[in-house]
Protein backbone atom coordinates (compact mmCIF):
# COMPACT_ATOMS: atom_id res chain seq x y z
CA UNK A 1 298.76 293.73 194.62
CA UNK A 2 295.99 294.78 197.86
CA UNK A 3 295.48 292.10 200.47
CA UNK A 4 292.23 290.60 198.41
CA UNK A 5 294.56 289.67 195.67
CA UNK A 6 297.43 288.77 197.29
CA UNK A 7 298.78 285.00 197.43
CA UNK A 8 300.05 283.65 200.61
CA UNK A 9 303.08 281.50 200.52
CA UNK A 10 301.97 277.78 201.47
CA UNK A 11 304.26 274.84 202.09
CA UNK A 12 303.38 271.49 201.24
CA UNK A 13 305.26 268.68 203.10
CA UNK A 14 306.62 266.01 200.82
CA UNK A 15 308.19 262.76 202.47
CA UNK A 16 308.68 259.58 201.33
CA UNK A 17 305.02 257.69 201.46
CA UNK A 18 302.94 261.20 201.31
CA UNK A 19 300.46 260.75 198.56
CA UNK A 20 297.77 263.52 198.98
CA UNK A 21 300.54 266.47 198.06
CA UNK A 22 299.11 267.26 194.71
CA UNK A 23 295.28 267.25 195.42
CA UNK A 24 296.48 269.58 198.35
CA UNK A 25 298.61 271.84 196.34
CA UNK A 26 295.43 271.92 194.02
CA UNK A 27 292.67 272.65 196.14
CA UNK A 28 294.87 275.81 197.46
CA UNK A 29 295.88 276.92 194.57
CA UNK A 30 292.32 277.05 193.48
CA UNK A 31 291.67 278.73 196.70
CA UNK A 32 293.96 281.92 195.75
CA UNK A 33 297.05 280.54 197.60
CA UNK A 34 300.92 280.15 196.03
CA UNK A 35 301.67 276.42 196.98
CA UNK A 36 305.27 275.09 197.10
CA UNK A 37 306.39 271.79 197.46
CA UNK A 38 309.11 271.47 200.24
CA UNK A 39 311.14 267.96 200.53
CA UNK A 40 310.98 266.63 204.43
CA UNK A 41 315.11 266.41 203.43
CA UNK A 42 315.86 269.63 202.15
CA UNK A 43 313.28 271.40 205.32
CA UNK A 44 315.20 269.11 208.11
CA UNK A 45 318.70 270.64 206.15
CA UNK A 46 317.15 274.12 205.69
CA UNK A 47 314.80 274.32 208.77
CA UNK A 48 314.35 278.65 208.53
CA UNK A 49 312.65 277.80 205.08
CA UNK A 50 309.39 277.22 207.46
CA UNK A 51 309.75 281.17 208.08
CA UNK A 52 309.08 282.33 204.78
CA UNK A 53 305.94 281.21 204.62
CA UNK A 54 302.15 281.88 205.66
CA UNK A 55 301.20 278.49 205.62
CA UNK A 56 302.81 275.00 206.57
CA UNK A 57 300.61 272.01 205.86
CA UNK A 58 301.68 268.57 206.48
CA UNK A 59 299.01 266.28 203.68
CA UNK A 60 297.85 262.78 204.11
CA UNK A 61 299.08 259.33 203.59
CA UNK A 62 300.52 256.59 204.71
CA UNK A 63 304.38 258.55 205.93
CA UNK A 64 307.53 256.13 205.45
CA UNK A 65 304.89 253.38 204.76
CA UNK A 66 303.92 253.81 208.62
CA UNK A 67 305.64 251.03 209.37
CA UNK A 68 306.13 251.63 213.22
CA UNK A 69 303.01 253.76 213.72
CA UNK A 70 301.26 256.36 211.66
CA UNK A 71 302.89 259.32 211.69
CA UNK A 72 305.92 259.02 214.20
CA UNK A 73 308.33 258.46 211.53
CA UNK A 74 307.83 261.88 210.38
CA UNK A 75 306.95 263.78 213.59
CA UNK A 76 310.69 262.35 214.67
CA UNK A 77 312.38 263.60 211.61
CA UNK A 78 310.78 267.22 212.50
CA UNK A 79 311.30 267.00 216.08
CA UNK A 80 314.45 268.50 216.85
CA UNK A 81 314.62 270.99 213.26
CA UNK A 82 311.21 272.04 212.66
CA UNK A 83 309.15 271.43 215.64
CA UNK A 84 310.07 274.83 217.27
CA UNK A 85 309.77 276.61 213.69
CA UNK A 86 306.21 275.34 213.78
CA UNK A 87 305.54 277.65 216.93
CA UNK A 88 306.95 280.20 215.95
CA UNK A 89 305.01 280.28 212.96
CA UNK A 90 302.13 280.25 214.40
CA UNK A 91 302.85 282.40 217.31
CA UNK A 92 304.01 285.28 214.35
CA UNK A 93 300.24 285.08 212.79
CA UNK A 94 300.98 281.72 210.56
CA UNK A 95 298.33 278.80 209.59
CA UNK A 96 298.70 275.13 210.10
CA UNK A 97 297.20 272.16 208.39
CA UNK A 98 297.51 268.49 208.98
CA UNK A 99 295.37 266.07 206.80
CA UNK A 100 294.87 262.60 208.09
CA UNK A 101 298.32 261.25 208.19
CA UNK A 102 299.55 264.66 208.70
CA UNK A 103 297.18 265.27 211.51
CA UNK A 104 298.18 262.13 212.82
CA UNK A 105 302.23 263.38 212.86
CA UNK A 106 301.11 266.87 214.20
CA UNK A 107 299.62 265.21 217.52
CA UNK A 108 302.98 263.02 217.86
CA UNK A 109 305.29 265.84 217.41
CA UNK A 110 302.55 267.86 219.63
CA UNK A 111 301.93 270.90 218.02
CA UNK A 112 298.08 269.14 218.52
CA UNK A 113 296.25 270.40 220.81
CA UNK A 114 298.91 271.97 222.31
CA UNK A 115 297.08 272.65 226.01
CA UNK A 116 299.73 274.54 227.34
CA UNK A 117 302.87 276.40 226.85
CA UNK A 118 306.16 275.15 226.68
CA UNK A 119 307.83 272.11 225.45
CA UNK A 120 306.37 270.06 222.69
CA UNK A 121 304.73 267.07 224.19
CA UNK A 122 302.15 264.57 222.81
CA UNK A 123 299.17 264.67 224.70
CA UNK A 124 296.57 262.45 222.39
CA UNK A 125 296.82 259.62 220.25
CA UNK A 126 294.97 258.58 217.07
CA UNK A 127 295.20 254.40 217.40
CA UNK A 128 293.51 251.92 215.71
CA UNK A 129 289.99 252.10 214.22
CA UNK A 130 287.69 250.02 216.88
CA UNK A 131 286.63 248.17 213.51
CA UNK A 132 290.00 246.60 213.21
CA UNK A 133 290.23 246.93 209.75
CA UNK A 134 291.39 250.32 207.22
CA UNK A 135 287.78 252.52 206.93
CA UNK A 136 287.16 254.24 203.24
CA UNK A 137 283.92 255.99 203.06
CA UNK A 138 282.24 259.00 203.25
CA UNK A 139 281.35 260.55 205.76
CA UNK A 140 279.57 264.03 207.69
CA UNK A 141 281.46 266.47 209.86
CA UNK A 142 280.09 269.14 211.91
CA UNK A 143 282.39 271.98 213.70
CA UNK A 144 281.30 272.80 217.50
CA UNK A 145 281.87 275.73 218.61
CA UNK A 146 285.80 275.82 219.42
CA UNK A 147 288.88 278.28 219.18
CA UNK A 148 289.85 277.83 215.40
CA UNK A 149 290.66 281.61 213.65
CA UNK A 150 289.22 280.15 210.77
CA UNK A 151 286.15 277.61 211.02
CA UNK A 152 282.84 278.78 211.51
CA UNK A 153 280.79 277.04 214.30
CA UNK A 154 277.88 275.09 212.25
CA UNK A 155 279.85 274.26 209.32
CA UNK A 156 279.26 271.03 207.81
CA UNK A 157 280.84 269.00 205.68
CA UNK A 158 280.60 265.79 203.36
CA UNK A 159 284.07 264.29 203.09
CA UNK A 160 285.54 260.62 202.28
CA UNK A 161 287.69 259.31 205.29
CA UNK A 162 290.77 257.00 204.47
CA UNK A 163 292.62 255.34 207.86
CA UNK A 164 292.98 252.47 209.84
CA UNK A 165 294.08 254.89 212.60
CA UNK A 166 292.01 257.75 213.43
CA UNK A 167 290.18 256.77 217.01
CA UNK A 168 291.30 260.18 218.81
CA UNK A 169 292.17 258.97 222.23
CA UNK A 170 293.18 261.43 224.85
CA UNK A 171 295.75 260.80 227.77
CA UNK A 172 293.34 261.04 230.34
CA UNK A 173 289.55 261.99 231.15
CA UNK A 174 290.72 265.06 232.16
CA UNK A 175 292.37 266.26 229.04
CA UNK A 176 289.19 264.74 227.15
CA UNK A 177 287.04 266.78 228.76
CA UNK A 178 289.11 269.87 228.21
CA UNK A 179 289.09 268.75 224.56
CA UNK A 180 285.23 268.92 224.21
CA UNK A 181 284.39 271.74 226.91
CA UNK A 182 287.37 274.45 225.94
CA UNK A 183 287.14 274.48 222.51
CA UNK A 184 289.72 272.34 220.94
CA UNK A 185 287.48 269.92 218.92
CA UNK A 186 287.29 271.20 215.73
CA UNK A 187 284.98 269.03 214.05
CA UNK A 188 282.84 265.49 215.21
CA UNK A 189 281.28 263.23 213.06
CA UNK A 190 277.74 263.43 213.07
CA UNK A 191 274.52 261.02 212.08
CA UNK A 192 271.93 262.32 209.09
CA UNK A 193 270.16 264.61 211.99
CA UNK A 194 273.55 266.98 212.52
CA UNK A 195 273.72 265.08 215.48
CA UNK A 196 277.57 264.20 217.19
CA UNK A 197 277.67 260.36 216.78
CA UNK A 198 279.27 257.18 217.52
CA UNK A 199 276.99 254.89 216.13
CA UNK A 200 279.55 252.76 213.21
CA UNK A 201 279.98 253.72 210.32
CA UNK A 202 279.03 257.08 210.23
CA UNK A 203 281.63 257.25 213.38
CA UNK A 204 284.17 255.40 211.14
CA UNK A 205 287.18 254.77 214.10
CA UNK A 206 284.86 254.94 217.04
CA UNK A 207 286.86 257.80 218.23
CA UNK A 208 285.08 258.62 221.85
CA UNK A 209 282.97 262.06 221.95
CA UNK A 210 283.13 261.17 217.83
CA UNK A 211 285.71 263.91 217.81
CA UNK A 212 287.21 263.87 213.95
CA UNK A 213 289.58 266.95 214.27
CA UNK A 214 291.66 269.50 216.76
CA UNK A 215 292.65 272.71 216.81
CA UNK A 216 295.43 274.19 219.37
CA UNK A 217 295.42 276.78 222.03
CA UNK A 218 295.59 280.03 219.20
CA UNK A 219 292.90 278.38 217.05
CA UNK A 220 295.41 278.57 214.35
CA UNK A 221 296.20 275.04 214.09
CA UNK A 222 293.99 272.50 212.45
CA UNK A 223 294.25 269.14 211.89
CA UNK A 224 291.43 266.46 210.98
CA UNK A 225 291.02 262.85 210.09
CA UNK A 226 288.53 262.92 206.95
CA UNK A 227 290.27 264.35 203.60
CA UNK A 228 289.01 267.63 202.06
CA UNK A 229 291.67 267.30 199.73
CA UNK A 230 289.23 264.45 198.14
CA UNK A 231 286.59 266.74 198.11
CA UNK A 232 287.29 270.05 196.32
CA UNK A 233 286.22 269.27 193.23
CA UNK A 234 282.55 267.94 192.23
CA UNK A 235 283.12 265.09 190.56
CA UNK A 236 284.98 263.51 193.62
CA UNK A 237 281.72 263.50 195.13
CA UNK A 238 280.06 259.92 194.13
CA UNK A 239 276.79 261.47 194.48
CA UNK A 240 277.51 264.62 192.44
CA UNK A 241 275.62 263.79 189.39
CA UNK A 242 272.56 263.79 192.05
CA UNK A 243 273.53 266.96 194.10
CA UNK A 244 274.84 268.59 190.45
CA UNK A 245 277.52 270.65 190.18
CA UNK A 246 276.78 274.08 191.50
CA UNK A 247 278.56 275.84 194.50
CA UNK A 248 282.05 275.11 196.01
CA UNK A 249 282.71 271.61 197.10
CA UNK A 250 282.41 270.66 200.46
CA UNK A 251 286.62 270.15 201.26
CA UNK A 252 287.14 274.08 199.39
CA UNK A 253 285.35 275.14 202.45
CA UNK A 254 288.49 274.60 204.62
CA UNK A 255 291.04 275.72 202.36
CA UNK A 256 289.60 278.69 201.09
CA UNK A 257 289.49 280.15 204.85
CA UNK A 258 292.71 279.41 205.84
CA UNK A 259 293.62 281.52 202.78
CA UNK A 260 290.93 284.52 203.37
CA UNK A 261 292.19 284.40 206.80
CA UNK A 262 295.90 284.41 205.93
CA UNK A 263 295.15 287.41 203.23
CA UNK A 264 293.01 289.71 205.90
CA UNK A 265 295.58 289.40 208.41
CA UNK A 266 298.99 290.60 206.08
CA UNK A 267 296.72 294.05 205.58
């Protein structure tokens, strides 16, 4: 099998209150990947499974009900057996994905953004929508130019969003600015010009700078707030009868680079 055939390995996360594992499975297996579902159990028991794949993405949801706060359940279960696995994953050449609630758990365990070396530490938080209430709708996304291996600056996207948490707040000003100036902001949500916005609702959480995704330090980490995973087919578009059904959906974009980018680089 050459490299433009070949299937990287990805792991899908599965915990207790994950519900967007089988769209994601889907959407990469369309994309040319081999998806397997790994149990949060059997990974914490079996931790060097992480290694044997290309791929480790953590889907969206609502993780152990999020009962003390989104995603902290989880990011404490991977702490101490996984967390370090994650690095080293990516530090070998690997891809990482976090969806929404698994965006949400990558910042708390802090393998996003990841500013600087060394020990795992959380550095921004994604609290509660400044609308007080969960936000379901669609909305635009726009990548800046930034450090991911596998985004294209300009790309834009029409994706549904699904939280109640997903205002990206950063510890400081400092860090905030480092966020939007040094090329960790992988994607803001923008108004019907392609214009970064935080006018409500097209801003859906108010997050400040209307920054609706991250990558890390390598640019081989990505995690976002909006759901592609909702979007990689074209009848999950409500206006698809309208825009018909030719070219790739708008989510495929995302996870048919992280597998181009995962084939090109096993050559």
């Amino acid at each position: 099998m050459n490299a433009t055939t070949r299937k990287p390995r990805v792991l899908v996360l599965r915990a207790p209150g994950i519900n967007c594992e089988r769209e994601t499975f889907h959407a990469f297996e369309l994309a040319g990947a081999a998806p397997e579902y790994v149990h949060v159990k059997r990974l914490r028991e079996q931790p060097q499974l992480v290694d044997g794949f290309e791929i480790f993405v953590a889907p969206g949801g609502f993780a152990y009900g999020d009962d003390i706060a989104s995603g902290r359940v989880l990011a404490n279960e991977l702490r101490s057996s996984v967390g370090e696995r994650l690095v080293a994953l990516v530090e070998r050449g690997g891809l990482v994905l976090g969806i929404c609630n698994g965006f949400q758990m990558l910042t708390r365990l802090g393998i996003l953004p990841r500013t600087a070396r060394g020990p795992l530490v959380q550095e921004v938080a994604l609290t509660h929508n400044l609308s007080d209430h969960y936000e379901c709708r669609w909305v635009t996304l726009k990548s800046p130019k930034n450090r991911c291996v596998f985004l294209e600056e300009g790309l834009t996207l029409r994706v549904p969003a699904a939280h109640g948490e997903g205002r990206l707040q950063a510890k400081d000003e400092t860090l905030a600015r480092v966020l939007d100036e040094e090329g960790y902001t992988a994607f803001v949500y923008v108004d019907e010009h392609g214009e970064r916005t935080m006018a409500y609702p097209r801003n859906p959480n108010g997050s400040p700078r209307a920054i609706a995704g991250l990558t890390d330090t390598s640019g081989r980490v990505l995690g976002l707030m909006p759901h592609p995973d909702r979007a990689y087919l074209p009848h999950h578009d409500p206006l698809w009868r309208e825009r018909g059904a030719q070219g790739q959906p708008d989510g495929m974009a995302i996870f048919c680079a992280m597998v181009k980018v995962a084939r090109a680089e096993a050559r």
